[in-house]
Every structure is written in structure tokens, then in C-alpha cells.
N, C-alpha and C. Protein backbone atom coordinates (compact mmCIF):
# COMPACT_ATOMS: atom_id res chain seq x y z
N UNK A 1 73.35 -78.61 18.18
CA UNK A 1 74.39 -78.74 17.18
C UNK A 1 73.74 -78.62 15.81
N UNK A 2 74.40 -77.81 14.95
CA UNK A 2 73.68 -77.69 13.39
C UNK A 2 74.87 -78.75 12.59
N UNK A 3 74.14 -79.64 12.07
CA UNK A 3 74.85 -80.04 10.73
C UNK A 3 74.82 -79.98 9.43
N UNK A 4 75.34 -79.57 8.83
CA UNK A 4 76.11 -78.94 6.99
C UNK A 4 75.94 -80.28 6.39
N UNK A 5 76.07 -80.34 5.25
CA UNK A 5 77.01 -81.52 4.06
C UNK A 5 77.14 -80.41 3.13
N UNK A 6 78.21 -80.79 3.19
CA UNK A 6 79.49 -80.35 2.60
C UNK A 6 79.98 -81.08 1.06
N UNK A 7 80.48 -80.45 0.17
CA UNK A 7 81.53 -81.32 -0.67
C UNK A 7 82.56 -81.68 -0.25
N UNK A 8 83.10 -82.81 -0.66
CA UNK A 8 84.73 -82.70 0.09
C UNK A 8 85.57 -82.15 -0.41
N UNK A 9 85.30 -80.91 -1.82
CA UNK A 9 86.29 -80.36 -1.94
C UNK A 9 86.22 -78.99 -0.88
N UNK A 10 84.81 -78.08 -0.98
CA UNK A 10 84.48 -77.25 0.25
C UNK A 10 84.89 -77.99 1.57
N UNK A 11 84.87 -78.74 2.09
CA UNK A 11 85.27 -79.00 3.34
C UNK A 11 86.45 -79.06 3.62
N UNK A 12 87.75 -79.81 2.46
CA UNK A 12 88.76 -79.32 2.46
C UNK A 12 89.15 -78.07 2.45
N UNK A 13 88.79 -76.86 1.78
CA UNK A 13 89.12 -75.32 1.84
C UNK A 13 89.01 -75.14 2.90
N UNK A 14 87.32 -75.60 3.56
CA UNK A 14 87.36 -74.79 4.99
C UNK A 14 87.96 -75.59 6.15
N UNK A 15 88.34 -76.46 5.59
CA UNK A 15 89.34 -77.17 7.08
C UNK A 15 90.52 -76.56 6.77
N UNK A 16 91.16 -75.90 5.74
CA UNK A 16 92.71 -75.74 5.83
C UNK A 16 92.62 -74.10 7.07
N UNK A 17 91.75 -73.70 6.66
CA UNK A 17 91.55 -72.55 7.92
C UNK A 17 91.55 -72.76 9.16
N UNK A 18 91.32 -73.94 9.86
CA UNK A 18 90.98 -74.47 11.01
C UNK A 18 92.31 -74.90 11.37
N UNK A 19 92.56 -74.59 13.37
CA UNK A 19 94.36 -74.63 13.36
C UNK A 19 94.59 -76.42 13.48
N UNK A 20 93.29 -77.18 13.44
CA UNK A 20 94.02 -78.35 13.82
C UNK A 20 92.86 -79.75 13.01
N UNK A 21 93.85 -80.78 13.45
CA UNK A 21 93.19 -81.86 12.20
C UNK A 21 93.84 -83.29 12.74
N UNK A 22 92.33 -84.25 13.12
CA UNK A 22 92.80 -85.54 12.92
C UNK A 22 92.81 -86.44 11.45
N UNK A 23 94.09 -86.27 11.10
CA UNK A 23 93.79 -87.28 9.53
C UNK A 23 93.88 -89.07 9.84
N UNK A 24 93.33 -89.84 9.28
CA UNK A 24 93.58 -91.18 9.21
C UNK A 24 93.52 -91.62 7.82
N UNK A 25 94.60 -92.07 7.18
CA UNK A 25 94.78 -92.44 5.52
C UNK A 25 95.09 -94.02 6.07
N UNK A 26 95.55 -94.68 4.79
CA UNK A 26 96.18 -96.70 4.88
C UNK A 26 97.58 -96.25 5.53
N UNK A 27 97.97 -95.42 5.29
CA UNK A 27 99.61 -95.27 5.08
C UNK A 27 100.18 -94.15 6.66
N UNK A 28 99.31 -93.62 6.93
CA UNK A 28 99.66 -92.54 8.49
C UNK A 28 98.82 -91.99 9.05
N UNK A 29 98.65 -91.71 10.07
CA UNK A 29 97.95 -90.72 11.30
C UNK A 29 98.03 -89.42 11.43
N UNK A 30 97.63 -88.39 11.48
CA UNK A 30 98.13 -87.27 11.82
C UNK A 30 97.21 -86.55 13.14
N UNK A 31 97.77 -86.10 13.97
CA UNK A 31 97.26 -85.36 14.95
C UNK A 31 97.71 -83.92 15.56
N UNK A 32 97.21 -82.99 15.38
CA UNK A 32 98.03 -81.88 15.59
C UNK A 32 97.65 -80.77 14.28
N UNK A 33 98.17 -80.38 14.03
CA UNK A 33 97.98 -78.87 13.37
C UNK A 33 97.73 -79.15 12.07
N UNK A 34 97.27 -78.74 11.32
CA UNK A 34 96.28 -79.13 9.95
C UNK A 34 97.60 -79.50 9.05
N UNK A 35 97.71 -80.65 8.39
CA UNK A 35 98.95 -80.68 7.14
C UNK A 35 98.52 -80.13 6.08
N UNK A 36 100.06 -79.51 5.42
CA UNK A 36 99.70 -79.08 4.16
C UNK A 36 98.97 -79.42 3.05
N UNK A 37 99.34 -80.66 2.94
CA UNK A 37 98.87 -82.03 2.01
C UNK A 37 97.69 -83.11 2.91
N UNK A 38 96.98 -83.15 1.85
CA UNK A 38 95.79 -84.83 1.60
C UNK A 38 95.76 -85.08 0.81
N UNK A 39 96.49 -86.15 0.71
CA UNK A 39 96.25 -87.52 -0.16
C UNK A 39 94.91 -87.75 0.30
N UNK A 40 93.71 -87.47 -0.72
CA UNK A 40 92.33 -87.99 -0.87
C UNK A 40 92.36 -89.42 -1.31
N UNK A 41 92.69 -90.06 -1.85
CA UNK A 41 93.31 -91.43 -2.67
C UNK A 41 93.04 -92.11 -1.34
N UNK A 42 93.59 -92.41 -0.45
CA UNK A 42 94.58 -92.99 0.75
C UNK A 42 93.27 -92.63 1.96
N UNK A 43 92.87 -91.50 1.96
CA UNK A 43 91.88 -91.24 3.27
C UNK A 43 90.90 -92.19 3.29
N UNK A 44 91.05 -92.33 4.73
CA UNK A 44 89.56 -92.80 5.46
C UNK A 44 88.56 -91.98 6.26
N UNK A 45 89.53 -91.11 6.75
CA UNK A 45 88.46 -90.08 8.51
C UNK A 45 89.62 -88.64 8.17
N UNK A 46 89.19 -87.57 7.81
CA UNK A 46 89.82 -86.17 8.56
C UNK A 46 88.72 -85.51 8.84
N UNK A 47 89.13 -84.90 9.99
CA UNK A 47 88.52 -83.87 10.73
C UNK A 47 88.98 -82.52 11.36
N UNK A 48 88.95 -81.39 10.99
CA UNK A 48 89.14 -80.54 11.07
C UNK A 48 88.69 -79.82 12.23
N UNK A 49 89.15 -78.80 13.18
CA UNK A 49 88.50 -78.50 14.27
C UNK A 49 89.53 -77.18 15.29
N UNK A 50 87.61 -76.84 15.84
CA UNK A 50 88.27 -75.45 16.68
C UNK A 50 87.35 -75.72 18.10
N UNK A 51 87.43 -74.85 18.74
CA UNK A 51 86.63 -75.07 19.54
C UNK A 51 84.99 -75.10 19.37
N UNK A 52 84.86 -74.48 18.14
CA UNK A 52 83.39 -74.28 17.91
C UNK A 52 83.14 -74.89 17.03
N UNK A 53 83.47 -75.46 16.03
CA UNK A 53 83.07 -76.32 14.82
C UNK A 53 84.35 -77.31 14.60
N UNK A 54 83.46 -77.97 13.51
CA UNK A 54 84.35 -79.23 12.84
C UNK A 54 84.01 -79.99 11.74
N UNK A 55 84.77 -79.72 11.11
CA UNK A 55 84.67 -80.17 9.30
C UNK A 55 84.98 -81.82 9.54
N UNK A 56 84.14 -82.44 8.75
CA UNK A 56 84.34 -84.38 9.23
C UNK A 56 85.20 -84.36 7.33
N UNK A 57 85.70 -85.18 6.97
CA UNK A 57 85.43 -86.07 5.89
C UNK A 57 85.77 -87.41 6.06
N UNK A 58 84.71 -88.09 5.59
CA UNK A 58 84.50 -89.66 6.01
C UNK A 58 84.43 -90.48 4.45
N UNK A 59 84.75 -91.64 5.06
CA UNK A 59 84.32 -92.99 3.40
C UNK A 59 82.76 -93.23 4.42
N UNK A 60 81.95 -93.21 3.03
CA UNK A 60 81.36 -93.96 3.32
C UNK A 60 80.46 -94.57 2.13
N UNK A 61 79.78 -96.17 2.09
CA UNK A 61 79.87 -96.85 0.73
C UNK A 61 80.64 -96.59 -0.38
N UNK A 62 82.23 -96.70 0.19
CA UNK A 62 82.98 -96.39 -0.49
C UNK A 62 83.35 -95.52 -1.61
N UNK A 63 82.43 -94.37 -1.04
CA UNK A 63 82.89 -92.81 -1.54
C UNK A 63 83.14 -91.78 -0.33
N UNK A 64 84.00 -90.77 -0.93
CA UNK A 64 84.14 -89.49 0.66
C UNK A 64 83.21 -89.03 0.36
N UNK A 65 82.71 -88.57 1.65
CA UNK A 65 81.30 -87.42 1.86
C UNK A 65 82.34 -86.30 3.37
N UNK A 66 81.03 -85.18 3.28
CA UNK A 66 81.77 -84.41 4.14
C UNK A 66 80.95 -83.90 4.68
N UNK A 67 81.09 -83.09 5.83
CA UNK A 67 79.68 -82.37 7.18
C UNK A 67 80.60 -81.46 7.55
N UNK A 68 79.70 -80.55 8.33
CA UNK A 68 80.07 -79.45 9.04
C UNK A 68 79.95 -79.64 10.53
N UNK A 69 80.12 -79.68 11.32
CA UNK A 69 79.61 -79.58 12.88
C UNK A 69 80.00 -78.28 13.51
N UNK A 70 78.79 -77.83 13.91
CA UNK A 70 78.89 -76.26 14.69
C UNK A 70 78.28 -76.27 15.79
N UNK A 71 78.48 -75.51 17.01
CA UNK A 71 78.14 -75.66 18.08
C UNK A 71 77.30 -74.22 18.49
N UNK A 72 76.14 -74.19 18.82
CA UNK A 72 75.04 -72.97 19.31
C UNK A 72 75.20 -72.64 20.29
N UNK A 73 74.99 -71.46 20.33
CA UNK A 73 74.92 -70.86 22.04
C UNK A 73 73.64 -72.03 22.39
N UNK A 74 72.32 -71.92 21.81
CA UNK A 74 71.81 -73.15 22.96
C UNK A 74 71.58 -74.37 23.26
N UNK A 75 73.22 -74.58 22.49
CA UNK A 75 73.29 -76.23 22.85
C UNK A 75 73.96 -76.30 24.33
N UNK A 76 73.84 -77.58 24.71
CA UNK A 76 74.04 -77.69 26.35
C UNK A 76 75.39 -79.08 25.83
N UNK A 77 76.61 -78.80 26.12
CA UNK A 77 77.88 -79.48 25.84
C UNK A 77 78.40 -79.51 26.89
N UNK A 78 79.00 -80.98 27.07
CA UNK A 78 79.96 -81.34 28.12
C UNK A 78 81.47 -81.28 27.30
N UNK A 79 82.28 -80.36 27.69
CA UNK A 79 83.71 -80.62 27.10
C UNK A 79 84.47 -81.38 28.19
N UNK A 80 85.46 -82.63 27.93
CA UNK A 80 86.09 -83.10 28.64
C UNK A 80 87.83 -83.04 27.74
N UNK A 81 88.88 -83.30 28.18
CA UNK A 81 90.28 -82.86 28.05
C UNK A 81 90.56 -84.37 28.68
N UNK A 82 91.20 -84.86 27.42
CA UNK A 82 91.97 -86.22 27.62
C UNK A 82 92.97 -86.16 27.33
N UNK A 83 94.34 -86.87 28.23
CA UNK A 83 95.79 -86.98 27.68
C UNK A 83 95.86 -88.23 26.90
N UNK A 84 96.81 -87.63 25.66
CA UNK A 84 96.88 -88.78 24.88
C UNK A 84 98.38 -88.87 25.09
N UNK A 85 98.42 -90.72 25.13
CA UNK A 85 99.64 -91.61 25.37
C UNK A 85 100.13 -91.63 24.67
N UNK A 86 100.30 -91.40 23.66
CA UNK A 86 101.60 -91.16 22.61
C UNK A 86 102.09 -90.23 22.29
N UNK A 87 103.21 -89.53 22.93
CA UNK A 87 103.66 -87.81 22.53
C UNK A 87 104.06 -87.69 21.45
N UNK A 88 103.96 -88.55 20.19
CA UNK A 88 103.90 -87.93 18.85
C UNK A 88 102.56 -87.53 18.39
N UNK A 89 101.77 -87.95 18.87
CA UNK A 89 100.22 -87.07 19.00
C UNK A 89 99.63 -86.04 19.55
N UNK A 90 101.32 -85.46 20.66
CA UNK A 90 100.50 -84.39 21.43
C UNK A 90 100.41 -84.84 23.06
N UNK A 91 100.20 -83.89 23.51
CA UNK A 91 100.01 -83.82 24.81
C UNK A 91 98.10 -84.11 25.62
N UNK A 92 97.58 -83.32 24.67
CA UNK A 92 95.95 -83.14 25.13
C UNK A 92 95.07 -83.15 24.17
N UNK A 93 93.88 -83.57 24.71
CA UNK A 93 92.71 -83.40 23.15
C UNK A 93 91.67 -83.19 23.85
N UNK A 94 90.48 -82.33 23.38
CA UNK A 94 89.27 -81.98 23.94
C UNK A 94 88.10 -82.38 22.90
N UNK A 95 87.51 -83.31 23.75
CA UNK A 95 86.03 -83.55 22.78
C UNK A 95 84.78 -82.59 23.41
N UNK A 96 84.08 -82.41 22.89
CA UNK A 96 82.92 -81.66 23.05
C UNK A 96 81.85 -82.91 23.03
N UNK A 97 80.64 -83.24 23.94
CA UNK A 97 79.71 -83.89 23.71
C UNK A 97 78.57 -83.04 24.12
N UNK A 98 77.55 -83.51 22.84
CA UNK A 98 76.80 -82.57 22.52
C UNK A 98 75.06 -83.24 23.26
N UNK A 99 74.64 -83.01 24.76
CA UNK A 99 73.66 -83.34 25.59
C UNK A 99 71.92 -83.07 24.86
N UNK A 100 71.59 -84.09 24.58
CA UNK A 100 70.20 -83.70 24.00
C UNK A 100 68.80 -84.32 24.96
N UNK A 101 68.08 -83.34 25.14
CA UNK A 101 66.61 -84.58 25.97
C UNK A 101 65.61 -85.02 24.94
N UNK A 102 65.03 -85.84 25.75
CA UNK A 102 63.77 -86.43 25.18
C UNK A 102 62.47 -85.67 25.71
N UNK A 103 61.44 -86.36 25.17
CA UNK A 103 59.98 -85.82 25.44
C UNK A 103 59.61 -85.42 27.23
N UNK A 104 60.60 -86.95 27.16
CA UNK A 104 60.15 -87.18 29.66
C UNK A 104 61.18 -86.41 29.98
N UNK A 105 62.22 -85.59 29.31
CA UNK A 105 63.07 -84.72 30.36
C UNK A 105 64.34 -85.36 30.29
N UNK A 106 64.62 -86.82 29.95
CA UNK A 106 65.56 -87.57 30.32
C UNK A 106 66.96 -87.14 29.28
N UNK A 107 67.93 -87.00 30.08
CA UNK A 107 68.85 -86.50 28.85
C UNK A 107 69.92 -88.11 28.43
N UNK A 108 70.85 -87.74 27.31
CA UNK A 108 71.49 -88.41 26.46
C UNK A 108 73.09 -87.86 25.58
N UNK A 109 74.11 -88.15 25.32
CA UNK A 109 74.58 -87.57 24.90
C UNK A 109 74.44 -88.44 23.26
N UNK A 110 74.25 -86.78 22.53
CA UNK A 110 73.71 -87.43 20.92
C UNK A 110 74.48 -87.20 20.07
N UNK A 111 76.06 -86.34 20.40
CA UNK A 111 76.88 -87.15 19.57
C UNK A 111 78.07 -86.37 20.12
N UNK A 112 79.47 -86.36 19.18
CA UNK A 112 80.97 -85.57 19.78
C UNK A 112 81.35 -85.51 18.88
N UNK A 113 82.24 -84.09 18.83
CA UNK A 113 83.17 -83.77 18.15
C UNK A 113 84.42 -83.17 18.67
N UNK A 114 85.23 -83.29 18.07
CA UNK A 114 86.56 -82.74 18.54
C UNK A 114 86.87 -81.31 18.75
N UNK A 115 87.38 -81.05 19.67
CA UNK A 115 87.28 -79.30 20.21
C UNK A 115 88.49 -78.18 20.61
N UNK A 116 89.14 -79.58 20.58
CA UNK A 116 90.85 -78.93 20.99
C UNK A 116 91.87 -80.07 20.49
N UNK A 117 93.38 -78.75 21.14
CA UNK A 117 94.37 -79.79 20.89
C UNK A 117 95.52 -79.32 21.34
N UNK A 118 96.51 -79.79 22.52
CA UNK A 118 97.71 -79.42 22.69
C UNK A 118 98.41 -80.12 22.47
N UNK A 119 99.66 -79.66 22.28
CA UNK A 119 100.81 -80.24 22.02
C UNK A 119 102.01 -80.32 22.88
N UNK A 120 103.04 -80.96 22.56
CA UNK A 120 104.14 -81.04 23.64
C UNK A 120 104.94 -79.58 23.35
N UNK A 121 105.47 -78.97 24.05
CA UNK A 121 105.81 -77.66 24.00
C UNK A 121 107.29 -78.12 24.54
């Protein structure tokens, strides 16, 4: 996996390209297809995402920062497909976890990002 930092205003541009987006603000949730609008004010977590990458923006010490996550042909990823229980969120979500070894061979998963997303049709 390669990781970026990003501005959060660049990460916003390049997430509005991306077909889908978990937002978390004080005030709502969003899951599903990228919204028009962010309230930056209000955010805590958006993430932007395709099957191959994913734009983060996060608080953190109470400023936003932002990353890129991209996925290599020779990274070794487990994708798994979870139903989510609330059908105003959608039907399905796919995380990607990204398998890394150590020195003895032994593997680990060293981190996830979000990879998909269906909806109720």
C-alpha cells in the first residue's frame, strides 16, 4: 500500500471524483455515493473510495489532515464484503485489508481501507 498526505483541500477535489464516501460530521452520517456538500466545520472522518484507492480526511490534534491510500499490484489484500444493518446505509460494503510479513515470514494484517459499496436497488 503507498501512502500520500494530502491537503484537505486536494483531498477534497480528489474525493469528489471518487463514486463513493463515508462522511461522519456532530450533526450526520453519510454512506453511499459522495455528497455534494462538506461542512468542514462539523467533520470528524470522510473517506472517499474505489476499489483501488481512498482519500481519508481525519481530526487529528484538533486540526483536519488528509492521506491518500492506493493499492499495488504487489500488495497481497484480503477483500471481504459485509452487510450493513441499516438500509439507509446501503445494502453492502467492502473493506480491503492490506497483508504485510515480517523478517520470520510471519504475516499480519497492517491496515484497511474501504473498497466498495452497494446499495439497496
Amino acid at each position: 500500500m503507498k501512502s500520500e498526505v494530502l491537503t484537505v483541500e486536494d483531498a477534497l477535489e480528489r474525493g469528489r471524483v471518487l463514486p463513493w464516501a463515508l462522511v461522519r460530521s456532530l450533526s450526520a452520517v453519510v454512506l453511499g455515493p459522495v455528497p455534494e456538500k462538506i461542512q468542514t466545520e462539523e467533520l470528524m472522518e470522510a473517506r472517499f473510495f474505489d476499489s483501488r484507492e481512498e482519500i481519508r480526511i481525519f481530526r487529528s490534534n484538533g486540526r483536519l489532515r488528509a492521506a491518500r491510500l492506493t493499492e499495488g499490484p504487489e500488495d497481497v489484500v484480503i477483500r471481504r464484503t459485509y452487510a450493513v444493518e441499516n438500509p439507509e446505509f446501503g445494502k453492502a460494503i467492502t473493506v480491503c485489508y492490506f497483508v504485510e510479513a515480517d523478517e520470520d515470514g510471519q504475516c499480519r494484517l497492517s491496515s484497511a481501507r474501504l473498497a466498495g459499496w452497494e446499495g439497496i436497488q
